[in-house]
N, C-alpha and C. Protein backbone atom coordinates (compact mmCIF):
# COMPACT_ATOMS: atom_id res chain seq x y z
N UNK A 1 19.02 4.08 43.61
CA UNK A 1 18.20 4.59 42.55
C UNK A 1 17.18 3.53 42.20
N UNK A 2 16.17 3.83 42.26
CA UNK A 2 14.69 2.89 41.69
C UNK A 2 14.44 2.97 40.63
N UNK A 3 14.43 1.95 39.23
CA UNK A 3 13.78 1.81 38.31
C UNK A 3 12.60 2.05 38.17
N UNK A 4 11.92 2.50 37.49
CA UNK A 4 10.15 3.18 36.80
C UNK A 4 9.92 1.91 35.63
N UNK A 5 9.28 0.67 36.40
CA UNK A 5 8.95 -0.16 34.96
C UNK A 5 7.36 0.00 34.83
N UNK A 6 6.79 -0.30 33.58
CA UNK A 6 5.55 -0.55 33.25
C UNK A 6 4.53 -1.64 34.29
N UNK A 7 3.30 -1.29 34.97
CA UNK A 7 2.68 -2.06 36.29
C UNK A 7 2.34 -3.46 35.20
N UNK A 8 1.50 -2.80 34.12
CA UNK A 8 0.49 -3.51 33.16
C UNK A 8 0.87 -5.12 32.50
N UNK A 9 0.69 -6.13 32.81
CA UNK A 9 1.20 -6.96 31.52
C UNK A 9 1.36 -6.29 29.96
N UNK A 10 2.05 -7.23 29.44
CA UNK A 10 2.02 -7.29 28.29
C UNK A 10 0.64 -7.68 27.75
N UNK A 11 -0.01 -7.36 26.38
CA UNK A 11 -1.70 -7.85 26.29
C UNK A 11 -1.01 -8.55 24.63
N UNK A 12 -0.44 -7.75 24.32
CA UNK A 12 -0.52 -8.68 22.44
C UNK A 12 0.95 -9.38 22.68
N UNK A 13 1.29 -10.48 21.18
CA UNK A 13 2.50 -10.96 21.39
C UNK A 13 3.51 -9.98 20.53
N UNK A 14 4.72 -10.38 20.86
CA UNK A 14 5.83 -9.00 20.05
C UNK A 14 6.08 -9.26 18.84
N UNK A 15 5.48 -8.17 18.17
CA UNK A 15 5.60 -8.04 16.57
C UNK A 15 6.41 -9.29 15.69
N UNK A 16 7.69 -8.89 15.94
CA UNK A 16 8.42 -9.77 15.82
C UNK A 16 8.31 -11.47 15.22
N UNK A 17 7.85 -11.52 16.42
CA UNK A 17 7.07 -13.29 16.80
C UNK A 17 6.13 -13.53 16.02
N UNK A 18 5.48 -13.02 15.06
CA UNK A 18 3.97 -13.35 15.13
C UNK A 18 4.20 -13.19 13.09
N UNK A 19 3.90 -13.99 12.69
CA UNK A 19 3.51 -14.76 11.36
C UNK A 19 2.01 -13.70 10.92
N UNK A 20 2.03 -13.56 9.70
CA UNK A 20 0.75 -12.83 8.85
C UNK A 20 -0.10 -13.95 8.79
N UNK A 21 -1.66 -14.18 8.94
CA UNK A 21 -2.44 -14.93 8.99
C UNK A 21 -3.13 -14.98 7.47
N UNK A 22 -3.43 -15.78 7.38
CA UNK A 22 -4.27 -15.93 5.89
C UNK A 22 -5.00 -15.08 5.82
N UNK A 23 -5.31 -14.59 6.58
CA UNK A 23 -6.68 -13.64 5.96
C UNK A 23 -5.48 -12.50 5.28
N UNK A 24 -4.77 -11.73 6.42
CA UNK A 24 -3.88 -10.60 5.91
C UNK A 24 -3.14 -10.71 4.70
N UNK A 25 -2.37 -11.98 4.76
CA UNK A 25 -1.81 -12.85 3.34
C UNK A 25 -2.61 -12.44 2.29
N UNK A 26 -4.15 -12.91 2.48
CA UNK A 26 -5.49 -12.61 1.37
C UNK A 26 -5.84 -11.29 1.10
N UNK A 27 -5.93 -10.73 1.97
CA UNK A 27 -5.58 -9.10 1.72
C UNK A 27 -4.68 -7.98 0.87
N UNK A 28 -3.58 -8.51 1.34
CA UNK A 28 -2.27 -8.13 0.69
C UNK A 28 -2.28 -8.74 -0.80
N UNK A 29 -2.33 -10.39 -1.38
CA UNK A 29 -2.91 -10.66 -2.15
C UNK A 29 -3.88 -9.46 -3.39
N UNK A 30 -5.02 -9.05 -2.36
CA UNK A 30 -5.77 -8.46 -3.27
C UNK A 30 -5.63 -7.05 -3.78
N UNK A 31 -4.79 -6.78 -2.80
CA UNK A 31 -4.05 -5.33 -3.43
C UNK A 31 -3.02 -5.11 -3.90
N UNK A 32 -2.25 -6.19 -4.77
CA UNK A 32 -1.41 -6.43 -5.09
C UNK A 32 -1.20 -5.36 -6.56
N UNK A 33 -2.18 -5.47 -7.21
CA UNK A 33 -2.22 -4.66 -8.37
C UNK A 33 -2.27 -3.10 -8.32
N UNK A 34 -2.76 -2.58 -7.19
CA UNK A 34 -2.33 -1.51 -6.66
C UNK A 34 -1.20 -0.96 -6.00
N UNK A 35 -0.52 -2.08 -5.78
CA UNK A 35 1.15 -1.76 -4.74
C UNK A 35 1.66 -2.02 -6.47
N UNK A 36 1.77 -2.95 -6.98
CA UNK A 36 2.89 -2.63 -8.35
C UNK A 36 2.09 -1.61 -8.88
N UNK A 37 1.19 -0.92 -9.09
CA UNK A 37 0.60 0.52 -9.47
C UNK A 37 1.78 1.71 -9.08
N UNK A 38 1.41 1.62 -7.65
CA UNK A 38 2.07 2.61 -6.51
C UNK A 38 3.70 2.45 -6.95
N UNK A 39 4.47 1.31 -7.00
CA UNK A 39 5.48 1.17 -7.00
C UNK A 39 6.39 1.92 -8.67
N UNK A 40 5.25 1.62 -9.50
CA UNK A 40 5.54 2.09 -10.78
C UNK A 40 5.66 3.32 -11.06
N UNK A 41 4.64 4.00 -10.58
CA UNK A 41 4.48 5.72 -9.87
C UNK A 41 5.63 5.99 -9.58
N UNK A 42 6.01 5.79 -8.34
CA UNK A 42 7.41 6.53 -7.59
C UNK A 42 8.52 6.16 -8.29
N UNK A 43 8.59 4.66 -9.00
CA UNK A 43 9.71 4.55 -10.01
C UNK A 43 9.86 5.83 -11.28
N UNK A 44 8.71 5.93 -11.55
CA UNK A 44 8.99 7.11 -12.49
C UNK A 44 9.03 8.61 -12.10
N UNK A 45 8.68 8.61 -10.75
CA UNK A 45 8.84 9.77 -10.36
C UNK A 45 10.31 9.96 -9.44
N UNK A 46 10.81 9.30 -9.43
CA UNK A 46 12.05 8.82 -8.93
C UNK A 46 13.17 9.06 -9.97
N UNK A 47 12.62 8.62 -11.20
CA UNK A 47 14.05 9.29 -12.28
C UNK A 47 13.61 10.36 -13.04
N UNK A 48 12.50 11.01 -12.51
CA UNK A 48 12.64 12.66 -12.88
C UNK A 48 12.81 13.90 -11.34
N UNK A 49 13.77 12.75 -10.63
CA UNK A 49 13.82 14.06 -9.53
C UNK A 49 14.88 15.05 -9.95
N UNK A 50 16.31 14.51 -10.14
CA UNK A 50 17.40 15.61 -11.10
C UNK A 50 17.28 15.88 -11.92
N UNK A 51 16.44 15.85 -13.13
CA UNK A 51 16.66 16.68 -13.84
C UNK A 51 14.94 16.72 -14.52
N UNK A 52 14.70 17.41 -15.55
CA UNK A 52 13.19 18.33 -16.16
C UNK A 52 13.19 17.08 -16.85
N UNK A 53 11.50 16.73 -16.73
CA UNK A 53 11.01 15.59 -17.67
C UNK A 53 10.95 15.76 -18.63
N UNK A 54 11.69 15.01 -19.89
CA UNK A 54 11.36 15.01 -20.91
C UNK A 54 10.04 14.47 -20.97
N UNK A 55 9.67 14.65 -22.73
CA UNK A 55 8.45 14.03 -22.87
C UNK A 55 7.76 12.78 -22.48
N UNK A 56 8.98 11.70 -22.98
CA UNK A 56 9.08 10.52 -22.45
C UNK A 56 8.25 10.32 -21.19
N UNK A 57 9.36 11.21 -20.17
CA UNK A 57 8.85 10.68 -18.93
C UNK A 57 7.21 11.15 -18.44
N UNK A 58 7.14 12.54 -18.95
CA UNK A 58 5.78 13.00 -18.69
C UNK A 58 4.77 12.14 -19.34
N UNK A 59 4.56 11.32 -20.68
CA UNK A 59 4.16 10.39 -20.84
C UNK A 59 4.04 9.40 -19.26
N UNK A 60 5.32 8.77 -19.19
CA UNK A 60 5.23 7.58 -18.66
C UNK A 60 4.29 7.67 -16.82
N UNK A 61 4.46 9.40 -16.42
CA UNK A 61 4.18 9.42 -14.84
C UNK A 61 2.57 9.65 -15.33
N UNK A 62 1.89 10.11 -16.47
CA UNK A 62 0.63 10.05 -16.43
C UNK A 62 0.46 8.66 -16.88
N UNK A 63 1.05 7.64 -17.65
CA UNK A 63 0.30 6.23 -17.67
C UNK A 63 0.69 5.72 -16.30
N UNK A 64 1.68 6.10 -15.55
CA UNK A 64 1.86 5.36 -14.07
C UNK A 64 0.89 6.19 -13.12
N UNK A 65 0.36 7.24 -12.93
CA UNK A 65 -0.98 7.90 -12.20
C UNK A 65 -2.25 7.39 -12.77
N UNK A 66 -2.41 6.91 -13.78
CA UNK A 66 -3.75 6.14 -15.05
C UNK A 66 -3.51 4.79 -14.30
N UNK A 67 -2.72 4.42 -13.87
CA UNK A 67 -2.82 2.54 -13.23
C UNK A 67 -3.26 2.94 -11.86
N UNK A 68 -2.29 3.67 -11.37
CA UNK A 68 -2.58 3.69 -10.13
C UNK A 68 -4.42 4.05 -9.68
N UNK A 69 -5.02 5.30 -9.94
CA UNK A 69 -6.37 5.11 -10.55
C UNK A 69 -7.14 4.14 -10.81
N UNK A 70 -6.68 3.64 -12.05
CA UNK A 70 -7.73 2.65 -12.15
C UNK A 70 -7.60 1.21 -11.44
N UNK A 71 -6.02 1.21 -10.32
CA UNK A 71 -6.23 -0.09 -9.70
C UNK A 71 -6.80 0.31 -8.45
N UNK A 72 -6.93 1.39 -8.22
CA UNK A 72 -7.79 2.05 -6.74
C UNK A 72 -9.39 1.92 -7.36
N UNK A 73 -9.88 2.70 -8.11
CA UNK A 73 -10.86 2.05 -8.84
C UNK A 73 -11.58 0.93 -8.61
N UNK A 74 -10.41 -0.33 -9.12
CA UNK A 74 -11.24 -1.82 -9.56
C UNK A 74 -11.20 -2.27 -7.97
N UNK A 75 -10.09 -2.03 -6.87
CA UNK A 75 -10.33 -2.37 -5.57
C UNK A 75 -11.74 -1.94 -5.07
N UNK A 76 -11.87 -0.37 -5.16
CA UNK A 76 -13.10 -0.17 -4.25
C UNK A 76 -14.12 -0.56 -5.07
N UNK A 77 -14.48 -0.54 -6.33
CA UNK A 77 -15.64 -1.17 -6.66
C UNK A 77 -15.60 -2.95 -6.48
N UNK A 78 -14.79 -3.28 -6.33
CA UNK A 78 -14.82 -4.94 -5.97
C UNK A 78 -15.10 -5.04 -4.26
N UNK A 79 -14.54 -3.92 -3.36
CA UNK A 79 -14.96 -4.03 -1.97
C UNK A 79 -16.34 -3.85 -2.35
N UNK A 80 -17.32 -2.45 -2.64
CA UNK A 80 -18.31 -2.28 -2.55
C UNK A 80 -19.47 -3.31 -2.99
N UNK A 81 -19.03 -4.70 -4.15
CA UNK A 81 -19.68 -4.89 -4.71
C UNK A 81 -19.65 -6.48 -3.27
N UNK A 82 -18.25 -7.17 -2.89
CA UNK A 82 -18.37 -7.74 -1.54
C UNK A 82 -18.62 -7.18 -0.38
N UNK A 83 -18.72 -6.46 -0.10
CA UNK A 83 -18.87 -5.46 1.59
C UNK A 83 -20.35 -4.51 1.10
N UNK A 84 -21.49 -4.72 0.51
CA UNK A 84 -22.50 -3.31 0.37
C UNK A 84 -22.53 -2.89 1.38
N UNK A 85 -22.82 -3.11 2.34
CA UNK A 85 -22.92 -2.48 3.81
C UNK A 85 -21.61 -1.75 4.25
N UNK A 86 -20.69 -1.57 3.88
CA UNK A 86 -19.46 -0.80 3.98
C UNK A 86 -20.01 0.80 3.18
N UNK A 87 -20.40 0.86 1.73
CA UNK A 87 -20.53 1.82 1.11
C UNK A 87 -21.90 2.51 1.35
């Protein structure tokens, strides 16, 4: 029986192996206020999956959709205002 392997080298190194570079680091960095946005969101939408939102919570998933917003917001107007040629 003959094995079927891949002809091609390998071209990138394996995931694994390979460290986040400063720039990505700087990236991640800058969207940071948007991932605890995002994260706050699903937290509250997370303890109204069993049972009907009280008021409370309907409060709390529109101030956690109001962050999330306005940290998508302050990102793209801070890209547009570094990148003009992007927008």
């Amino acid at each position: 029986m003959n094995h079927i392997g891949t002809v091609q080298a390998v071209v990138t190194a394996a995931l694994p192996d390979r460290e986040p570079t400063a720039a990505e680091l700087d990236a991640i960095e800058d969207e940071m206020p948007l991932i605890e946005a995002e994260r706050e969101l699903l937290d509250a939408q997370i303890a109204t999956l069993d049972r009907a939102p009280s008021e409370l919570d309907a409060r709390r998933l529109r101030r956690a959709r109001r962050r999330v917003l306005a940290a998508r917001l302050a990102l793209a107007n801070r890209d547009e205002a570094t990148f003009p040629e992007v927008a």
